[in-house]
N, C-alpha and C. Protein backbone atom coordinates (compact mmCIF):
# COMPACT_ATOMS: atom_id res chain seq x y z
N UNK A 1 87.40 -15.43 -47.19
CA UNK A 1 86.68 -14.44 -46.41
C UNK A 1 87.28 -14.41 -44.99
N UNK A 2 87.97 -13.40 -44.35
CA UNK A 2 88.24 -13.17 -43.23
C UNK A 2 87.35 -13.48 -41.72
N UNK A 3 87.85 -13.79 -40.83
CA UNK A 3 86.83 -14.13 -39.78
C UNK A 3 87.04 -12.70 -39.13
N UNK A 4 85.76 -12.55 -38.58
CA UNK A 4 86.02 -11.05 -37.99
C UNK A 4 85.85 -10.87 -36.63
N UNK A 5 86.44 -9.96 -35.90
CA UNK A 5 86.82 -10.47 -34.59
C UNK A 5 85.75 -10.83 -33.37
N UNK A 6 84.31 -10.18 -33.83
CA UNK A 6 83.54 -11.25 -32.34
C UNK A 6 83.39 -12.64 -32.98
N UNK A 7 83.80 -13.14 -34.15
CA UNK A 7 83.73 -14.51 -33.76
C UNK A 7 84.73 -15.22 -33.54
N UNK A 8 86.18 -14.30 -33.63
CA UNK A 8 87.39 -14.91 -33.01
C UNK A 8 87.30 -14.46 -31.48
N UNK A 9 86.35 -13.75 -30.80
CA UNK A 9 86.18 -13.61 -29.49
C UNK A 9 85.42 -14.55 -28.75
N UNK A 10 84.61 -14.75 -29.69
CA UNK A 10 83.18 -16.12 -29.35
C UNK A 10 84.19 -16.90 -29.50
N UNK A 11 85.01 -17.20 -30.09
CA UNK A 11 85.46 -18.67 -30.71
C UNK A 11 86.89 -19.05 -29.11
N UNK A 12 87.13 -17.55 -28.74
CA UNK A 12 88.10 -17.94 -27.48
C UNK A 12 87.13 -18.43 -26.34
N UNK A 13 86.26 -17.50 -26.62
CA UNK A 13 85.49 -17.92 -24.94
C UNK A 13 85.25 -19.36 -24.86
N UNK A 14 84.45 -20.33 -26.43
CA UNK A 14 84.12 -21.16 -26.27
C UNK A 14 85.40 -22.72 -26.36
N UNK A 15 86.20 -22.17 -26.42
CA UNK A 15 87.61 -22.82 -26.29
C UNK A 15 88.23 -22.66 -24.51
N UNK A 16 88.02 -21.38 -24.45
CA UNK A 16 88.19 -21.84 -22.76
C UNK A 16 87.03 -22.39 -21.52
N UNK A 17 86.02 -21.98 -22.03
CA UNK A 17 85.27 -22.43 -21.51
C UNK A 17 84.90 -24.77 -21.59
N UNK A 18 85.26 -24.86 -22.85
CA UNK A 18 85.84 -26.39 -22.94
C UNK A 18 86.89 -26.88 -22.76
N UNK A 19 87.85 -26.38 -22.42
CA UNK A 19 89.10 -26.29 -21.70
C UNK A 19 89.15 -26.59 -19.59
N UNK A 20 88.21 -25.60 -19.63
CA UNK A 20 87.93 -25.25 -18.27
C UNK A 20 87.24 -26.75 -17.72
N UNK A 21 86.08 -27.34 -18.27
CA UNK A 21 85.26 -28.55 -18.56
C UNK A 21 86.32 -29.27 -18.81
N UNK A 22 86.95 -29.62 -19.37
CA UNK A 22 87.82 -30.92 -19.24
C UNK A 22 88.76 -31.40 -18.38
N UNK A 23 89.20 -29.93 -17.94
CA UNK A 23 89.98 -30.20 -16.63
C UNK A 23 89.40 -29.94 -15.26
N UNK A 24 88.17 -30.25 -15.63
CA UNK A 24 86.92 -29.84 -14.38
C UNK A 24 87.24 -28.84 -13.32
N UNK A 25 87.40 -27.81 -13.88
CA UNK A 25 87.91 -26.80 -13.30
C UNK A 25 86.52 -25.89 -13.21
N UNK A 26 85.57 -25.87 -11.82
CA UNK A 26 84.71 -25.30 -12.21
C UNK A 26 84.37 -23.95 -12.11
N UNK A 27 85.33 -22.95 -11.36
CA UNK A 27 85.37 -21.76 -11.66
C UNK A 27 85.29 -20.96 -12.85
N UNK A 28 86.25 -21.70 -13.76
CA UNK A 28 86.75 -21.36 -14.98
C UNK A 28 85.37 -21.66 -15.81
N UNK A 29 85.00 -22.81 -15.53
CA UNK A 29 83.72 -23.63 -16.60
C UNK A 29 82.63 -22.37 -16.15
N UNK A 30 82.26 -21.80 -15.37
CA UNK A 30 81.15 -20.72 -14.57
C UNK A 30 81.70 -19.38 -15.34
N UNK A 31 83.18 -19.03 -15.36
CA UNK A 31 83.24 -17.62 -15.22
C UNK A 31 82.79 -17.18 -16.73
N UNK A 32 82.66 -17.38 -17.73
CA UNK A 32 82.33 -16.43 -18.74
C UNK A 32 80.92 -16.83 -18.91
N UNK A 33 80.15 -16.79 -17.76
CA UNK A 33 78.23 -16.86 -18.35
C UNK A 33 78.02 -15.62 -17.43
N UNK A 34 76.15 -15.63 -17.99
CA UNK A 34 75.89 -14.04 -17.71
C UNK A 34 75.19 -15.08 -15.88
N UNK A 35 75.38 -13.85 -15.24
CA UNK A 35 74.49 -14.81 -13.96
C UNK A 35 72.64 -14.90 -14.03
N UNK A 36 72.44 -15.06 -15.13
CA UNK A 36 71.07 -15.20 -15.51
C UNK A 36 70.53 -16.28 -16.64
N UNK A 37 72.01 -17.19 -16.86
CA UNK A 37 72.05 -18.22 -17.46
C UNK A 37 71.25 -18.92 -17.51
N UNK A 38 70.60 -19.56 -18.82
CA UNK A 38 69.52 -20.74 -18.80
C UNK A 38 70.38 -22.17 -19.32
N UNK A 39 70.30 -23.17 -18.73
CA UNK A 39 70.79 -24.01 -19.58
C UNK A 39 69.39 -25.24 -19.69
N UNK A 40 69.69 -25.97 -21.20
CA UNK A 40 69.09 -27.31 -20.96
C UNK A 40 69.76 -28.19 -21.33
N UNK A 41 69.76 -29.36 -20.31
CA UNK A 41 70.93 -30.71 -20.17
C UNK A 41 69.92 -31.93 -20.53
N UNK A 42 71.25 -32.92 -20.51
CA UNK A 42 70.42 -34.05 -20.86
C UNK A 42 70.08 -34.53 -19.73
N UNK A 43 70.95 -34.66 -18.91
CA UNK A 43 70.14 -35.14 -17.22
C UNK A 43 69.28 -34.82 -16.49
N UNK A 44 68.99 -35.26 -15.53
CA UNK A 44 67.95 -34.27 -14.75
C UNK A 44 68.74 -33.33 -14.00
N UNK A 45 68.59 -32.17 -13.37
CA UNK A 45 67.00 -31.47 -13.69
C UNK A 45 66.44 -31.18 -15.21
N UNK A 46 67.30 -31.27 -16.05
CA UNK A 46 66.93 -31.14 -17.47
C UNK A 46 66.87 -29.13 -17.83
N UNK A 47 66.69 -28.73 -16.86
CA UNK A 47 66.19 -27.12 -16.87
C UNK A 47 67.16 -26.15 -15.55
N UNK A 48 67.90 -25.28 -15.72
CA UNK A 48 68.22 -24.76 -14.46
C UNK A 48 68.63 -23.45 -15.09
N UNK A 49 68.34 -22.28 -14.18
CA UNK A 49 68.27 -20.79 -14.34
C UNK A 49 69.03 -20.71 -13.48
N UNK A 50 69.95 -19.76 -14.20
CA UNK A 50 70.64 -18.93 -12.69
C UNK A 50 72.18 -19.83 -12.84
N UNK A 51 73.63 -18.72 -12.22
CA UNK A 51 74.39 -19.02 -12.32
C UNK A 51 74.71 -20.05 -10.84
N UNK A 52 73.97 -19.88 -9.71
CA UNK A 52 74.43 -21.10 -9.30
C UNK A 52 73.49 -22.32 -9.28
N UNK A 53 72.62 -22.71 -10.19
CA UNK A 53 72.36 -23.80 -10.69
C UNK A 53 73.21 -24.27 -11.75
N UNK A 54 73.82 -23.30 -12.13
CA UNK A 54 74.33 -23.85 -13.52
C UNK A 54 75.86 -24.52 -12.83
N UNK A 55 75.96 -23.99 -12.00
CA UNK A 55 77.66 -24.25 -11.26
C UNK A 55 77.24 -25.57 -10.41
N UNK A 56 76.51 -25.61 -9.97
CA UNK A 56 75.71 -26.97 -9.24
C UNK A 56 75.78 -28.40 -10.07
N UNK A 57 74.95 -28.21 -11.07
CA UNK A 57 74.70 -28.84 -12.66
C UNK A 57 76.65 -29.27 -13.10
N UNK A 58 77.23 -28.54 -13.37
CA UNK A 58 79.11 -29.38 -13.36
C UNK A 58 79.67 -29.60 -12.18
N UNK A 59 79.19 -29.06 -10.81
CA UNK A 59 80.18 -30.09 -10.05
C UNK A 59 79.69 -31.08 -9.77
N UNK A 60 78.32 -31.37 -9.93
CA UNK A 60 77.82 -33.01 -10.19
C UNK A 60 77.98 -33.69 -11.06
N UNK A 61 78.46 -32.81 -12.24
CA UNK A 61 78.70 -33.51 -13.91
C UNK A 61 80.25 -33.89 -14.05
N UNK A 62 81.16 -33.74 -13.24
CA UNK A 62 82.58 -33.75 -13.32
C UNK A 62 83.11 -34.73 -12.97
N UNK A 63 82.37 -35.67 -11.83
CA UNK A 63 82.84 -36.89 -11.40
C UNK A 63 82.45 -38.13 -12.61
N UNK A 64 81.66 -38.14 -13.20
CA UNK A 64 81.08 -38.57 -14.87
C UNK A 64 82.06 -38.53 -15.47
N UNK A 65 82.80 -37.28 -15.77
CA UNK A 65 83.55 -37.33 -16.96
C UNK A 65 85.38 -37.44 -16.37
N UNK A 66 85.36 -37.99 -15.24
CA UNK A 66 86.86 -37.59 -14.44
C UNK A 66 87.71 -38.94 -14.94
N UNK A 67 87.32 -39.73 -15.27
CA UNK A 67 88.26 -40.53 -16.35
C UNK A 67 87.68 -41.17 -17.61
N UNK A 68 86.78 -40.29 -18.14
CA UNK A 68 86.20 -40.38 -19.17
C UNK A 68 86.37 -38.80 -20.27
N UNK A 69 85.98 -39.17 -21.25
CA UNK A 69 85.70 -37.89 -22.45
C UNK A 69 84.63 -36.50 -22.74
N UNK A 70 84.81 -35.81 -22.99
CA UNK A 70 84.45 -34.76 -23.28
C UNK A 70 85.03 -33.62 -24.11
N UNK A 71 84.84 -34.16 -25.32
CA UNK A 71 85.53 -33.55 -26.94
C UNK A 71 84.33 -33.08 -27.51
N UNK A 72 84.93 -31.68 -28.23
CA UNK A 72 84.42 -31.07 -29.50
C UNK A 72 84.99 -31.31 -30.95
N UNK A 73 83.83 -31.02 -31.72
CA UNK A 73 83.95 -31.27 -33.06
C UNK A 73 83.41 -30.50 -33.47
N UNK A 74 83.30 -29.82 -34.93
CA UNK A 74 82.45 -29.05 -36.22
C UNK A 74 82.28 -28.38 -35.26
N UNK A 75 82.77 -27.65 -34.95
CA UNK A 75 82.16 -25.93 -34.67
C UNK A 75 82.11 -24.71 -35.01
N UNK A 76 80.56 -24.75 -35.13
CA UNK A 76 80.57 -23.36 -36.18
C UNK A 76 79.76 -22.36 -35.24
N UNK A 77 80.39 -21.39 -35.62
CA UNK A 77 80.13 -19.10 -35.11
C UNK A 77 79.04 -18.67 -35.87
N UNK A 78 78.06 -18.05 -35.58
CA UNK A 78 77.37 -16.82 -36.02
C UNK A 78 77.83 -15.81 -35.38
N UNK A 79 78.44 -14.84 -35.48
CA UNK A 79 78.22 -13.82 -34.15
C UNK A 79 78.08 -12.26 -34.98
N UNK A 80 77.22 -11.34 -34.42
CA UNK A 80 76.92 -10.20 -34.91
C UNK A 80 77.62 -9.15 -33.37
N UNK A 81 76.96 -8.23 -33.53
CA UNK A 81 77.82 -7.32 -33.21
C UNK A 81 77.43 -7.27 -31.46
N UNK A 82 76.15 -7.81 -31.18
CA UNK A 82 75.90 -7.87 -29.38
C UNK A 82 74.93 -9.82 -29.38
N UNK A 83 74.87 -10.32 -30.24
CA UNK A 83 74.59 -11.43 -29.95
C UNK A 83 75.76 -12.38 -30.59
N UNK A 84 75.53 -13.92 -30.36
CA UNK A 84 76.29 -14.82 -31.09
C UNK A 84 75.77 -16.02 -30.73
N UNK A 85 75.86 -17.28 -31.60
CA UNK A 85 75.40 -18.57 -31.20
C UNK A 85 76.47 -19.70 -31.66
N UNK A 86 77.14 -20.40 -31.04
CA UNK A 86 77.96 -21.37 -31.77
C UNK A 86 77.56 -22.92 -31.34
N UNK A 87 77.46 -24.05 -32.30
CA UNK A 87 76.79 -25.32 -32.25
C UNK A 87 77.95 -26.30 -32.82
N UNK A 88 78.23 -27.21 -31.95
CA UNK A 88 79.26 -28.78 -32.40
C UNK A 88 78.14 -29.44 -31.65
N UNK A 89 79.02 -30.39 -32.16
CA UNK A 89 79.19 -31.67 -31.60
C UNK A 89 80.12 -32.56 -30.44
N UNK A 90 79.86 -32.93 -29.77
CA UNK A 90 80.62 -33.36 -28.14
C UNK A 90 80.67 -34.53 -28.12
N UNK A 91 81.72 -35.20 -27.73
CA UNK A 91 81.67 -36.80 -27.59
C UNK A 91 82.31 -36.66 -26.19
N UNK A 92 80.98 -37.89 -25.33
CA UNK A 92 80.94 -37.27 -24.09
C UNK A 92 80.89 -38.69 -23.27
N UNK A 93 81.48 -39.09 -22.33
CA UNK A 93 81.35 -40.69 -21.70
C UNK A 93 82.28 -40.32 -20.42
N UNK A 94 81.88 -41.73 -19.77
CA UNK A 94 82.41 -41.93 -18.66
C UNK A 94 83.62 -42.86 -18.41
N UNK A 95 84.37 -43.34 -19.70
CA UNK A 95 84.89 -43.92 -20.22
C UNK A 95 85.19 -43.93 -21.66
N UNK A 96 87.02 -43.77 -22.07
CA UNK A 96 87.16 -43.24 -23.49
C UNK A 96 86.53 -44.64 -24.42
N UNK A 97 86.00 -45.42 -23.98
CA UNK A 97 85.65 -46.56 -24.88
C UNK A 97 84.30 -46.62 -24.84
N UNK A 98 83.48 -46.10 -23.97
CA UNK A 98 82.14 -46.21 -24.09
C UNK A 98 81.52 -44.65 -23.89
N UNK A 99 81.29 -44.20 -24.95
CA UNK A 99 80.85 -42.89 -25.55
C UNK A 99 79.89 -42.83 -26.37
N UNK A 100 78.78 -40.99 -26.25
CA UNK A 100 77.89 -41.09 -27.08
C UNK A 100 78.01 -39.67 -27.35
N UNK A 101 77.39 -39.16 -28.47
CA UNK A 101 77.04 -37.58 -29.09
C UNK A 101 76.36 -36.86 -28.38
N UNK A 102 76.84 -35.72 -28.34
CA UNK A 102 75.70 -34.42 -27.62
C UNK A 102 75.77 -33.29 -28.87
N UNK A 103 74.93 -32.53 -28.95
CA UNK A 103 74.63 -31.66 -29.63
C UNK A 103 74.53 -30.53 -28.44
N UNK A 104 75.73 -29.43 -29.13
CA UNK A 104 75.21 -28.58 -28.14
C UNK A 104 75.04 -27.19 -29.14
N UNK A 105 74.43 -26.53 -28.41
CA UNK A 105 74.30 -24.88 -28.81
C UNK A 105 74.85 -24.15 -27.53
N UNK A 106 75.26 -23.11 -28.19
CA UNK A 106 75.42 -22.22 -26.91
C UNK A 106 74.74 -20.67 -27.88
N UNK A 107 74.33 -19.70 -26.58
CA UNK A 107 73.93 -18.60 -27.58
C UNK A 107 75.00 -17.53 -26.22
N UNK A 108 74.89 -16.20 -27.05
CA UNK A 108 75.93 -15.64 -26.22
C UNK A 108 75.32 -14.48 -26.17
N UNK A 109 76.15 -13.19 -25.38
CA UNK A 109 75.58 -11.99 -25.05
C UNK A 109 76.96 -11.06 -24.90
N UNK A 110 76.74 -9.78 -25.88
CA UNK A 110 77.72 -8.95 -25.36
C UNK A 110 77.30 -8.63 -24.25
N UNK A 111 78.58 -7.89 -23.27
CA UNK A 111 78.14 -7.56 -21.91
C UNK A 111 79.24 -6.46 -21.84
N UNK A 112 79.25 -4.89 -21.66
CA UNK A 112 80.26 -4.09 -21.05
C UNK A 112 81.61 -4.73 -22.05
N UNK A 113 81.15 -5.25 -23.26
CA UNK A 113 82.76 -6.11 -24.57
C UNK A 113 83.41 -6.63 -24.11
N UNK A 114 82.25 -7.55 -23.61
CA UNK A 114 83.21 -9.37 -23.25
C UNK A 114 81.59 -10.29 -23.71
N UNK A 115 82.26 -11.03 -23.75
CA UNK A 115 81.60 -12.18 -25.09
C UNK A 115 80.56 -12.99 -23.59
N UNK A 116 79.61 -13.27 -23.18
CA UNK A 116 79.52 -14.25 -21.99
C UNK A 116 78.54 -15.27 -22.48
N UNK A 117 78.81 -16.32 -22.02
CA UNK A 117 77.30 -17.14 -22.47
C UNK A 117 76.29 -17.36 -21.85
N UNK A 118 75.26 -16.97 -22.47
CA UNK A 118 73.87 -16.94 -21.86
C UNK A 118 73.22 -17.75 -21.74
N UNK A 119 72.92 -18.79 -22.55
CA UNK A 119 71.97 -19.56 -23.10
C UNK A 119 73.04 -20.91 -22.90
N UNK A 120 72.62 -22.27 -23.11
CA UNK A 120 73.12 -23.19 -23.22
C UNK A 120 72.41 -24.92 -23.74
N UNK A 121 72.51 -25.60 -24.59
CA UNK A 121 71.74 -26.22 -24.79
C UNK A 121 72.20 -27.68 -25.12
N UNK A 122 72.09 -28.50 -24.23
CA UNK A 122 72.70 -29.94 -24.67
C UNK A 122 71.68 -31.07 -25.60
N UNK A 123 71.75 -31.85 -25.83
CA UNK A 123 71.14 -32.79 -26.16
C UNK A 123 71.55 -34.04 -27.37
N UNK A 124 70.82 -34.96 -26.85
CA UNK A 124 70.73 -36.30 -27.65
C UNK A 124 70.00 -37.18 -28.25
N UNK A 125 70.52 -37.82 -29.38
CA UNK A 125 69.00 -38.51 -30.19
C UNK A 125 68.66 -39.47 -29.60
N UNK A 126 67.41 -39.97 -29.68
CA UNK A 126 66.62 -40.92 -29.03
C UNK A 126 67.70 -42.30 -29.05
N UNK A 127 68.45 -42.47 -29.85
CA UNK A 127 68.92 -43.50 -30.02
C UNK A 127 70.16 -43.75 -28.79
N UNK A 128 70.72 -42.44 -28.56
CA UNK A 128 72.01 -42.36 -27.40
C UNK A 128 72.19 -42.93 -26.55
């Protein structure tokens, strides 16, 4: 079965957008969300609206991961024709030897036919 192209569009954004995050580049990590972004993290504040909370939220999160990990795994696309949601798995530390799982979701939004992400959702099992 062919992949069809908003989820090879979802599937770029969410490749540069983890791209952007690893090389803590936080312009790049900001530029494809809508500026009405919700995210929920595992840290505190746990909750932040708005694109410059959300830009706030990684340049405090970048010094964490600046000689440590932040990898994807299993990632899978829904995407229809003005929404989309894609969900892995993240292996995420402050150090490549001492690491734990995040579950993330992201949900997305056509905008003017560009893919942006709207929504954002981290989290971890009680056990992490």
């Amino acid at each position: 079965m062919p992949v069809d192209n908003n989820e090879t569009e979802v599937r770029a954004v969410f490749e540069q957008w983890l791209a952007a995050v690893q090389r803590q580049d936080l312009d790049a990590t900001v530029q494809n969300h809508t500026d009405d972004v919700v995210m929920y993290d595992v840290p505190d504040p746990g909750h932040v609206e708005g694109l410059k909370e959300y830009r706030e939220c990684f340049r405090d999160f970048f010094p964490f991961i600046s000689k440590g990990v932040f990898e994807a795994w299993d990632l899978r696309i829904v995407a229809g024709d003005n929404a989309a949601f894609s969900h892995c798995m993240i292996r995420c530390g402050a150090k490549p030897d001492d690491t734990f799982p995040v579950r993330l979701t992201l949900g997305y939004r056509k905008v003017d036919g560009a893919w942006l992400i709207a929504h954002e959702h981290h989290s971890v099992t009680a056990k992490s």
